[in-house]
Protein backbone atom coordinates (compact mmCIF):
# COMPACT_ATOMS: atom_id res chain seq x y z
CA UNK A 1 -4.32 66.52 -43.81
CA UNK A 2 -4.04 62.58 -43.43
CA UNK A 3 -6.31 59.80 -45.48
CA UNK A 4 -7.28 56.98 -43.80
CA UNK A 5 -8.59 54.65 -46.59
CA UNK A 6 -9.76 51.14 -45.80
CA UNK A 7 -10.76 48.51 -48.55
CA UNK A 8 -13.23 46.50 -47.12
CA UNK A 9 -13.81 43.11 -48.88
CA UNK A 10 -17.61 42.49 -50.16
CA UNK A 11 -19.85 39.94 -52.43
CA UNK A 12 -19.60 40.92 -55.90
CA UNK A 13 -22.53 42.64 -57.28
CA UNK A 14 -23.93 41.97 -60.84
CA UNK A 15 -23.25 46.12 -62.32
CA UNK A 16 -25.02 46.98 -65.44
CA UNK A 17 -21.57 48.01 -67.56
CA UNK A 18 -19.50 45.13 -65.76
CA UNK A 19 -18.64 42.81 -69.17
CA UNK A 20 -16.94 46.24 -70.35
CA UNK A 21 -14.60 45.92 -67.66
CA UNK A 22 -11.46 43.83 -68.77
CA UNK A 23 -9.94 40.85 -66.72
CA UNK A 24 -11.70 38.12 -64.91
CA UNK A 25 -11.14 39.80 -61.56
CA UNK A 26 -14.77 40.66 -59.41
CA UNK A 27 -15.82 44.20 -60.30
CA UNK A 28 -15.20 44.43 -56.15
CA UNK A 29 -11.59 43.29 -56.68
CA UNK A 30 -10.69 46.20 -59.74
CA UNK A 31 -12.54 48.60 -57.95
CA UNK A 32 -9.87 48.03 -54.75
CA UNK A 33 -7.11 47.89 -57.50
CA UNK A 34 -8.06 50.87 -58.81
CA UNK A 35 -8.67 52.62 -55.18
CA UNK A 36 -5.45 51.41 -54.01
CA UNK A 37 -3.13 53.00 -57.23
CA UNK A 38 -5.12 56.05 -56.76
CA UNK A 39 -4.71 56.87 -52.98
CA UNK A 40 -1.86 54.58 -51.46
CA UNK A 41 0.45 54.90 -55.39
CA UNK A 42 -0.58 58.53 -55.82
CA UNK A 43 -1.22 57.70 -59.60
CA UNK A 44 -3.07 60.18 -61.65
CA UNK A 45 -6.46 58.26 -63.46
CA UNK A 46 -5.21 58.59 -66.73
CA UNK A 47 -2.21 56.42 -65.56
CA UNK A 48 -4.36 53.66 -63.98
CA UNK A 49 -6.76 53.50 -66.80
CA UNK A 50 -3.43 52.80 -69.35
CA UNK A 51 -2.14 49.97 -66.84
CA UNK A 52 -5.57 48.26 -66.65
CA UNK A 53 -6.71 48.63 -70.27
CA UNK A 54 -9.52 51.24 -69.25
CA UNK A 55 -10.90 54.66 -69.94
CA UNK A 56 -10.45 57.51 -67.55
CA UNK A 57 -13.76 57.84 -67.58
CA UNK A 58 -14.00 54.06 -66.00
CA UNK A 59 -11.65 54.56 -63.41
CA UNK A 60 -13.55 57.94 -62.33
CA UNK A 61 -17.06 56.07 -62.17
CA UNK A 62 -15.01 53.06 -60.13
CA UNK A 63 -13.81 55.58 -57.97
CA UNK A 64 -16.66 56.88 -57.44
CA UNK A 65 -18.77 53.45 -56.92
CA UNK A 66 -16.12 52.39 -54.52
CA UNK A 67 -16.60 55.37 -52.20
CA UNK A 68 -20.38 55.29 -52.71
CA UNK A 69 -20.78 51.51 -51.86
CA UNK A 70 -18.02 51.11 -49.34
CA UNK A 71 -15.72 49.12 -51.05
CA UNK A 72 -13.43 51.86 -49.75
CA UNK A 73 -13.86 53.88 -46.71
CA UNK A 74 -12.45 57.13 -46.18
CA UNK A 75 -12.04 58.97 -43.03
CA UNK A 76 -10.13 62.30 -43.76
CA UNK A 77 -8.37 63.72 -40.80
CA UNK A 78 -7.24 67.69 -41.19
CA UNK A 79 -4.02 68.62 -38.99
CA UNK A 80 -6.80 70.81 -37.57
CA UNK A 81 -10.21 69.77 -37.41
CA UNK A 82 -11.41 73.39 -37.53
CA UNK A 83 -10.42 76.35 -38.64
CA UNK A 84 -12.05 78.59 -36.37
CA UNK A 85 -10.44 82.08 -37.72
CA UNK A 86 -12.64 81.05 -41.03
CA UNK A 87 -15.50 80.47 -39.04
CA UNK A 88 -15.79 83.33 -37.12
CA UNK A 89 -15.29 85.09 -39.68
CA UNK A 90 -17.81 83.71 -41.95
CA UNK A 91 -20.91 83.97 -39.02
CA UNK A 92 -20.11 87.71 -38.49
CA UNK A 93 -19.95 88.14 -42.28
CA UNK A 94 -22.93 86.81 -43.15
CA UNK A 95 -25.33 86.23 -39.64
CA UNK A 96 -24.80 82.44 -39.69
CA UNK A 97 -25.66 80.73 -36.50
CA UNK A 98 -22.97 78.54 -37.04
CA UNK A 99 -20.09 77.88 -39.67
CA UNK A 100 -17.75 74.96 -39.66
CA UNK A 101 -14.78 74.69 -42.18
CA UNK A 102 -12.76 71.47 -42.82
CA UNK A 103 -8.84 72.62 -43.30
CA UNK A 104 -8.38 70.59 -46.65
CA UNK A 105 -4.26 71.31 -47.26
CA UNK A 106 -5.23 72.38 -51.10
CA UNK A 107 -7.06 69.09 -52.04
CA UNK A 108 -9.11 69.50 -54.95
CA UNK A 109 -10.50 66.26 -55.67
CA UNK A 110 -14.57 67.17 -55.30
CA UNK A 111 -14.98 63.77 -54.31
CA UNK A 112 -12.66 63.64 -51.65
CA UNK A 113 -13.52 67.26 -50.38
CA UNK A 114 -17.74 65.96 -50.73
CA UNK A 115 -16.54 63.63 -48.26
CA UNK A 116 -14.71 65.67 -45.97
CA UNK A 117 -17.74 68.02 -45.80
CA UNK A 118 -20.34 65.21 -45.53
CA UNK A 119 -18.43 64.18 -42.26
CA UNK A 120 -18.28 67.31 -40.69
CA UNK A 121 -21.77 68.15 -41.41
CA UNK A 122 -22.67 64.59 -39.56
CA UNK A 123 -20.71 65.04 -36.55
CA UNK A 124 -22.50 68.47 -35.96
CA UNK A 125 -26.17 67.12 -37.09
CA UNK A 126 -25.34 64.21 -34.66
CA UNK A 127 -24.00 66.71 -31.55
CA UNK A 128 -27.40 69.05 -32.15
CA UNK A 129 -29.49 69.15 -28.31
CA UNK A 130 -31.96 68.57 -28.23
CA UNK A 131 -32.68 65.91 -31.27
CA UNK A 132 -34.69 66.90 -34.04
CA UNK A 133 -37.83 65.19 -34.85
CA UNK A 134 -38.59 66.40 -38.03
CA UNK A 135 -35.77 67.12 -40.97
CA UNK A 136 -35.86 68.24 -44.77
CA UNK A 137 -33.20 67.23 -46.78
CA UNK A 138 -32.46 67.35 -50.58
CA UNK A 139 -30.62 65.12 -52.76
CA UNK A 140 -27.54 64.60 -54.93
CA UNK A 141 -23.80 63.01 -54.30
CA UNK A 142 -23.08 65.24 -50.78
CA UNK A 143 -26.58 64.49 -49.77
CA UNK A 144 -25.59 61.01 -50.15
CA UNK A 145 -22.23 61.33 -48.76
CA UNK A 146 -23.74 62.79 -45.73
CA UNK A 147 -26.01 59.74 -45.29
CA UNK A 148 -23.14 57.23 -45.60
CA UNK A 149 -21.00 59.60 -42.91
CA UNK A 150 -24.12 60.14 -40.14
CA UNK A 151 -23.63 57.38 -37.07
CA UNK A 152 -26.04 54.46 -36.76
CA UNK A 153 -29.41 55.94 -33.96
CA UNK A 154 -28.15 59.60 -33.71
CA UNK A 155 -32.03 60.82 -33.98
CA UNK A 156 -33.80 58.04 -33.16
CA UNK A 157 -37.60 58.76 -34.24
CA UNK A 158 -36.48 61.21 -37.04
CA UNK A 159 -39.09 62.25 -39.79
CA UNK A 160 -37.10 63.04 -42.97
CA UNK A 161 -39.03 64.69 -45.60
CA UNK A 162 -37.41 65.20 -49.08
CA UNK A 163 -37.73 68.84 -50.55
CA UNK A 164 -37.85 68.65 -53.86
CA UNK A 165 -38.49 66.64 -56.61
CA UNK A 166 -37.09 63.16 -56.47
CA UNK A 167 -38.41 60.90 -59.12
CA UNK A 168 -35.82 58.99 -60.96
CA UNK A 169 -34.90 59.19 -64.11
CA UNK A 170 -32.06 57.20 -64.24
CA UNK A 171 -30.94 54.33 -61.75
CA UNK A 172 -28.93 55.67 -58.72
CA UNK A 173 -28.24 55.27 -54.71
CA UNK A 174 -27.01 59.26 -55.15
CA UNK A 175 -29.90 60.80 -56.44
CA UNK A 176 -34.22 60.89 -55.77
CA UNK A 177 -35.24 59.47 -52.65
CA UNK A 178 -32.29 56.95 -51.77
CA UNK A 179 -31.01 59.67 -49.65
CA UNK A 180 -33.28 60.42 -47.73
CA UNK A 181 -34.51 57.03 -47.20
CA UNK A 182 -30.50 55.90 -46.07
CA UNK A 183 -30.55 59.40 -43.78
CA UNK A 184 -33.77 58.50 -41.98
CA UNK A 185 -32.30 54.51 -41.66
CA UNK A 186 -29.13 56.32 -39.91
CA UNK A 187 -31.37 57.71 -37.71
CA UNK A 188 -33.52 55.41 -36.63
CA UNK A 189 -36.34 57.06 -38.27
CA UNK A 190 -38.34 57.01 -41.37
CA UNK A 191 -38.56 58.80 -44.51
CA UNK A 192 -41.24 60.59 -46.08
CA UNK A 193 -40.87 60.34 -49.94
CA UNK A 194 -41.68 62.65 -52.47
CA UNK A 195 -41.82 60.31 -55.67
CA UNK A 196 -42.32 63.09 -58.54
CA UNK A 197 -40.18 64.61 -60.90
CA UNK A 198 -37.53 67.34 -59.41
CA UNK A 199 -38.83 69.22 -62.47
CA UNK A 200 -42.01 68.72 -65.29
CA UNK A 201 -42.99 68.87 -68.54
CA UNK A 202 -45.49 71.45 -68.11
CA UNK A 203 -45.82 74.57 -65.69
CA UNK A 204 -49.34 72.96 -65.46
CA UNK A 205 -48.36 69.29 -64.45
CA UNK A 206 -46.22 70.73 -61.51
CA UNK A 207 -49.50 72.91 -60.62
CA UNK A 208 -51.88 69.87 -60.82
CA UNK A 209 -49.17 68.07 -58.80
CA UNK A 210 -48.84 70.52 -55.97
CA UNK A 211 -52.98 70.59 -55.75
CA UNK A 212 -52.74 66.44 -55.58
CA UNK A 213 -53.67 65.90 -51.68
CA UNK A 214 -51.00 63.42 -51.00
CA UNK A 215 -47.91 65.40 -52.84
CA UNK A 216 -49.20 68.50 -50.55
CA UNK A 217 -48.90 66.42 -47.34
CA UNK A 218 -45.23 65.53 -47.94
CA UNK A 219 -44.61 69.12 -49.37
CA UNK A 220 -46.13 70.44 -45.61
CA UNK A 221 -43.61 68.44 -43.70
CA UNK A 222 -40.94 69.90 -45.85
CA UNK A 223 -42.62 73.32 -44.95
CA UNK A 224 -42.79 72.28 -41.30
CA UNK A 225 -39.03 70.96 -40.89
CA UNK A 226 -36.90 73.27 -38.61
CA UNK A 227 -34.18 71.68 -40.37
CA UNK A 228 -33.36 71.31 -43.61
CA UNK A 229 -29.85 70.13 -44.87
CA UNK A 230 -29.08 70.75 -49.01
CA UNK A 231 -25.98 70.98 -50.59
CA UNK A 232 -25.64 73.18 -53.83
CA UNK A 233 -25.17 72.43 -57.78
CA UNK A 234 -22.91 74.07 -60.55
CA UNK A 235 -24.07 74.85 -64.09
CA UNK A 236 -22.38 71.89 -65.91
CA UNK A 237 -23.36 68.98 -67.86
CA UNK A 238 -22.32 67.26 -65.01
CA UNK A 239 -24.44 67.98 -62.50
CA UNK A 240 -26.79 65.80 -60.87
CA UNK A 241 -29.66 67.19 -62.41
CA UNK A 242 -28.63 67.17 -65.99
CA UNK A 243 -27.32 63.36 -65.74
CA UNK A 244 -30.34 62.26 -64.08
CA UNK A 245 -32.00 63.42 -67.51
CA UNK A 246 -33.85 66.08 -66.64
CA UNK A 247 -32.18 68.74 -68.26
CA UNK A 248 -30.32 68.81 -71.77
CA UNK A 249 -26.83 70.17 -72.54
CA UNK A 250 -28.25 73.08 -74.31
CA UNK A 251 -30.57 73.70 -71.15
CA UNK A 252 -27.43 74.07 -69.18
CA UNK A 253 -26.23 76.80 -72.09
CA UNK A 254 -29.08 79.02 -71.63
CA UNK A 255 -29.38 78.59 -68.21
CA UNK A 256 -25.16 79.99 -68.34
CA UNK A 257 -27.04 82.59 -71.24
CA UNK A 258 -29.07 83.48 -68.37
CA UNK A 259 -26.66 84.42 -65.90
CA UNK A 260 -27.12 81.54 -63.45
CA UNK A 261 -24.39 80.59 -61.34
CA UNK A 262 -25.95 76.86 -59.67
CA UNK A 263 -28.63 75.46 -59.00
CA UNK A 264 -30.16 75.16 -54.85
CA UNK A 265 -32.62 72.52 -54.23
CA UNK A 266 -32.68 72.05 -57.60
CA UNK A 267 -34.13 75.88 -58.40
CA UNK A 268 -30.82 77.86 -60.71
CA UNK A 269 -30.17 81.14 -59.36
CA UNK A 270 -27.88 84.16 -60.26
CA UNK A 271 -25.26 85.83 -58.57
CA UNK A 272 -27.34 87.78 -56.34
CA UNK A 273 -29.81 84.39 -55.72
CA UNK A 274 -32.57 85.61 -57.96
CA UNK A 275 -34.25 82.96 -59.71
CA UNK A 276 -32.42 83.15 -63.33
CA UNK A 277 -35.48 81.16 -65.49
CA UNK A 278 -38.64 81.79 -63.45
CA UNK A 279 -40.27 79.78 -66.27
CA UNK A 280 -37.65 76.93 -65.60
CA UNK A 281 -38.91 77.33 -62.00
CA UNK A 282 -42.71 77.41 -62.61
CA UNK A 283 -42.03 73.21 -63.58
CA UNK A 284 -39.49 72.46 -60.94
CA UNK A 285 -41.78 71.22 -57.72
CA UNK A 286 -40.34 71.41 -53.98
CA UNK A 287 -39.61 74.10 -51.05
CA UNK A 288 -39.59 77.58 -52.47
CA UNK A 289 -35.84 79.07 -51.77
CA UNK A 290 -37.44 82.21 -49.90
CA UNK A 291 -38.82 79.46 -47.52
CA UNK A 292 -35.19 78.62 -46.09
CA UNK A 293 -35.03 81.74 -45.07
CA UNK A 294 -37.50 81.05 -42.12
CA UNK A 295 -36.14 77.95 -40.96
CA UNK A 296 -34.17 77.77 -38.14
CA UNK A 297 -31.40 75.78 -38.91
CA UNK A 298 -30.48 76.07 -42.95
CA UNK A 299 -27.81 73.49 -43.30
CA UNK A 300 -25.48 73.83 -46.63
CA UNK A 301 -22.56 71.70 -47.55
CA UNK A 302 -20.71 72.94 -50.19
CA UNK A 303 -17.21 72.64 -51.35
CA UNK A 304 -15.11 72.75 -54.51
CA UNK A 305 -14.56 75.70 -57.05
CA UNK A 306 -17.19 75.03 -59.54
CA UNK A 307 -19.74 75.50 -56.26
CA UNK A 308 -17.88 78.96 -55.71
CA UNK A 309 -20.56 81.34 -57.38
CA UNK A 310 -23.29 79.61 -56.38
CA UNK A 311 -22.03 79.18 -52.55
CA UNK A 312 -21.69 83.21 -52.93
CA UNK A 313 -25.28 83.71 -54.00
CA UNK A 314 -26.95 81.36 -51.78
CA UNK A 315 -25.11 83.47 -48.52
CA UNK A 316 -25.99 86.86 -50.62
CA UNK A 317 -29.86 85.66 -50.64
CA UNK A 318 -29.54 84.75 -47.03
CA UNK A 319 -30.83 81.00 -47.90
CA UNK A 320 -28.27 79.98 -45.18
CA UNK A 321 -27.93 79.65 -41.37
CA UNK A 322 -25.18 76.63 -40.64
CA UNK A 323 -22.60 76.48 -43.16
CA UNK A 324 -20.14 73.83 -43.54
CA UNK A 325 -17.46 73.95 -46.63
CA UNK A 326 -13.86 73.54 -47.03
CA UNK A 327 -10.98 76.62 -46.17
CA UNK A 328 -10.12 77.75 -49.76
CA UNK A 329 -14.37 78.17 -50.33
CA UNK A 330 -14.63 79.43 -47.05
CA UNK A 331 -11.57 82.32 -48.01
CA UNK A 332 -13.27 83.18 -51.47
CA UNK A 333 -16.56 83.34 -49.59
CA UNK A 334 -14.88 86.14 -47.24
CA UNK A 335 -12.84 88.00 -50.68
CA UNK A 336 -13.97 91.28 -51.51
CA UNK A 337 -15.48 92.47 -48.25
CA UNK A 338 -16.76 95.41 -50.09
CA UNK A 339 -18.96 93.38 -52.50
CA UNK A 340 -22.69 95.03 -51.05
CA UNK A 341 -23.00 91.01 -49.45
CA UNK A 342 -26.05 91.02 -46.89
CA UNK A 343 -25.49 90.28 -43.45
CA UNK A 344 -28.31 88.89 -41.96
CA UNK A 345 -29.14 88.40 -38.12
CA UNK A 346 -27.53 85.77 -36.16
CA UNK A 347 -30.74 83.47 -34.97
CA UNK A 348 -31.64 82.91 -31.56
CA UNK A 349 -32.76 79.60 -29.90
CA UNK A 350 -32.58 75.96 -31.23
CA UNK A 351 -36.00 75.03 -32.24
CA UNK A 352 -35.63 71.91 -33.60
CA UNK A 353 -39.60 70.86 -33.44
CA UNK A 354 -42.38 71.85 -34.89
């Protein structure tokens, strides 16, 4: 597998923890620095953070900013850009109308695999005939990696609807409705928001929510979309939806407690893809999982050990048509062909409007 990183030179930006950043260097210029001992020196974080008086922790988040704003651009080119024994494999396994695996040579870096998927998932959203007109998508750092990796007019016209929840809690271009806002621009489209909480207070607030006439009209074009693409979250303190805020560290220990395995469009699930808190999911507000089921073209992107279980549940539950992940996923996925996994029905047709 090769990495083609560029380090393209922008205006500094004022960033909220910037004056805990040593050195007079622009936060643009460290975040290169940091980039370029990372991919081109092979150095591990830890070493960076010692040369540059940092944390590991602040070399991870410039890292991350630096892929997220383009500061650095990464185009990741597998010796093979398919591995089609995987993918075969993986559509008769589990019905999938389509499957596409990115050969990854045993990288394990989730943000460089998240990227890997994200492009693979936008050249085959951007090769679909005919174009859709109408798209769900959910949200999180592969959602937002897929917007960043989609080519500029490749639907133009596109609806995007968001899914779930997307209020935010805490500022950030990788989370709430920044996604689907930067999907529909890629498009040439527009989005329709969805500017609540992922998940409430109250079973009732979600309830009164859902009646609220203009929070059911963007929940029916997520019910409408022939296409929806979601990625999937672990049960960590690090995912997206417990560092947005909404849920706690011991949430995430009786959720574990619980038997869930990750979280899909923002709803935790167990190994089988049963809900694992139904009362957790009486206050989370967006598409019902069972809904996915019925659309045409269920796009997942999912990649990375910690999104193992989950990955396994979500093709158990049949929550999945078009799958796109990375080989070593896509060989656990196939392990144990004895497990009682469902194989669904390949679908027919390519109804992308509704």
């Amino acid at each position: 597998m090769q990495l083609n990183v560029t380090y393209v030179k922008m205006n500094a930006r004022p960033a909220p923890y910037a004056a805990r950043l040593p050195g007079d260097a622009s936060r643009d210029h460290l975040m290169v620095q940091v980039a370029k001992a990372y991919y081109d020196q092979h150095r591990t974080q830890a070493e960076i953070a010692g040369d540059l008086g940092l944390t590991r922790w602040q070399v991870g988040r410039l890292l991350t900013e630096a892929r997220a704003t383009g500061v650095v651009r990464i185009e990741i080119q597998p010796r093979a850009n398919r591995a089609t024994d995987l993918e075969v494999a993986l559509q008769a396994r589990f019905g999938l109308r389509a499957a596409i695996v990115v050969p990854m040579g045993g990288v394990d870096d989730p943000g460089l695999l998240n990227d890997a998927i994200a492009q693979a998932a936008a050249h085959w959203l951007a090769a679909l005939q005919p174009r859709p007109t109408l798209m769900g998508v959910s949200w999180g750092r592969t959602m937002a990696a897929l917007a960043r990796a989609l080519p500029p007019h490749w639907a133009p016209g596109l609806e995007v609807a968001l899914v779930n929840g997307a209020a935010a809690l805490t500022a950030s271009d990788t989370a709430t409705s920044a996604v689907a806002e930067a999907v529909a621009q890629a498009a040439g489209g527009f989005a329709t928001l969805l500017p609540v909480p992922a998940i409430l207070g109250q079973a009732s607030t979600r309830d009164a929510l859902n009646a609220d006439p203009v929070i059911a009209r963007a929940l029916s074009r997520a019910e409408a979309a022939p296409l929806v693409a979601f990625s999937m979250g672990g049960v960590s303190e690090d995912s997206v939806l417990c560092r947005q805020g909404y849920l706690t560290p011991q949430d995430i220990a009786d959720l574990r407690a619980r038997g869930a395995v990750g979280d899909i469009l923002g709803r935790f699930v167990t190994a089988d893809g049963a809900l694992a808190d139904t009362a957790l999911d009486a206050r989370t507000l967006g598409l019902q999982l069972d809904r996915l089921r019925a659309k045409p073209h269920a796009l997942a992107l999912v990649a990375g050990t910690e999104k193992h279980p989950v990955a396994r549940a979500a093709l158990r539950a049949g929550y999945v048509t078009v799958l796109v992940t990375d080989d070593a996923t896509a060989k656990v996925l196939l392990e144990d062909l004895h497990d009682g996994s469902r194989r669904l029905p390949a679908h027919d047709g390519n109804p992308l409007h509704p």
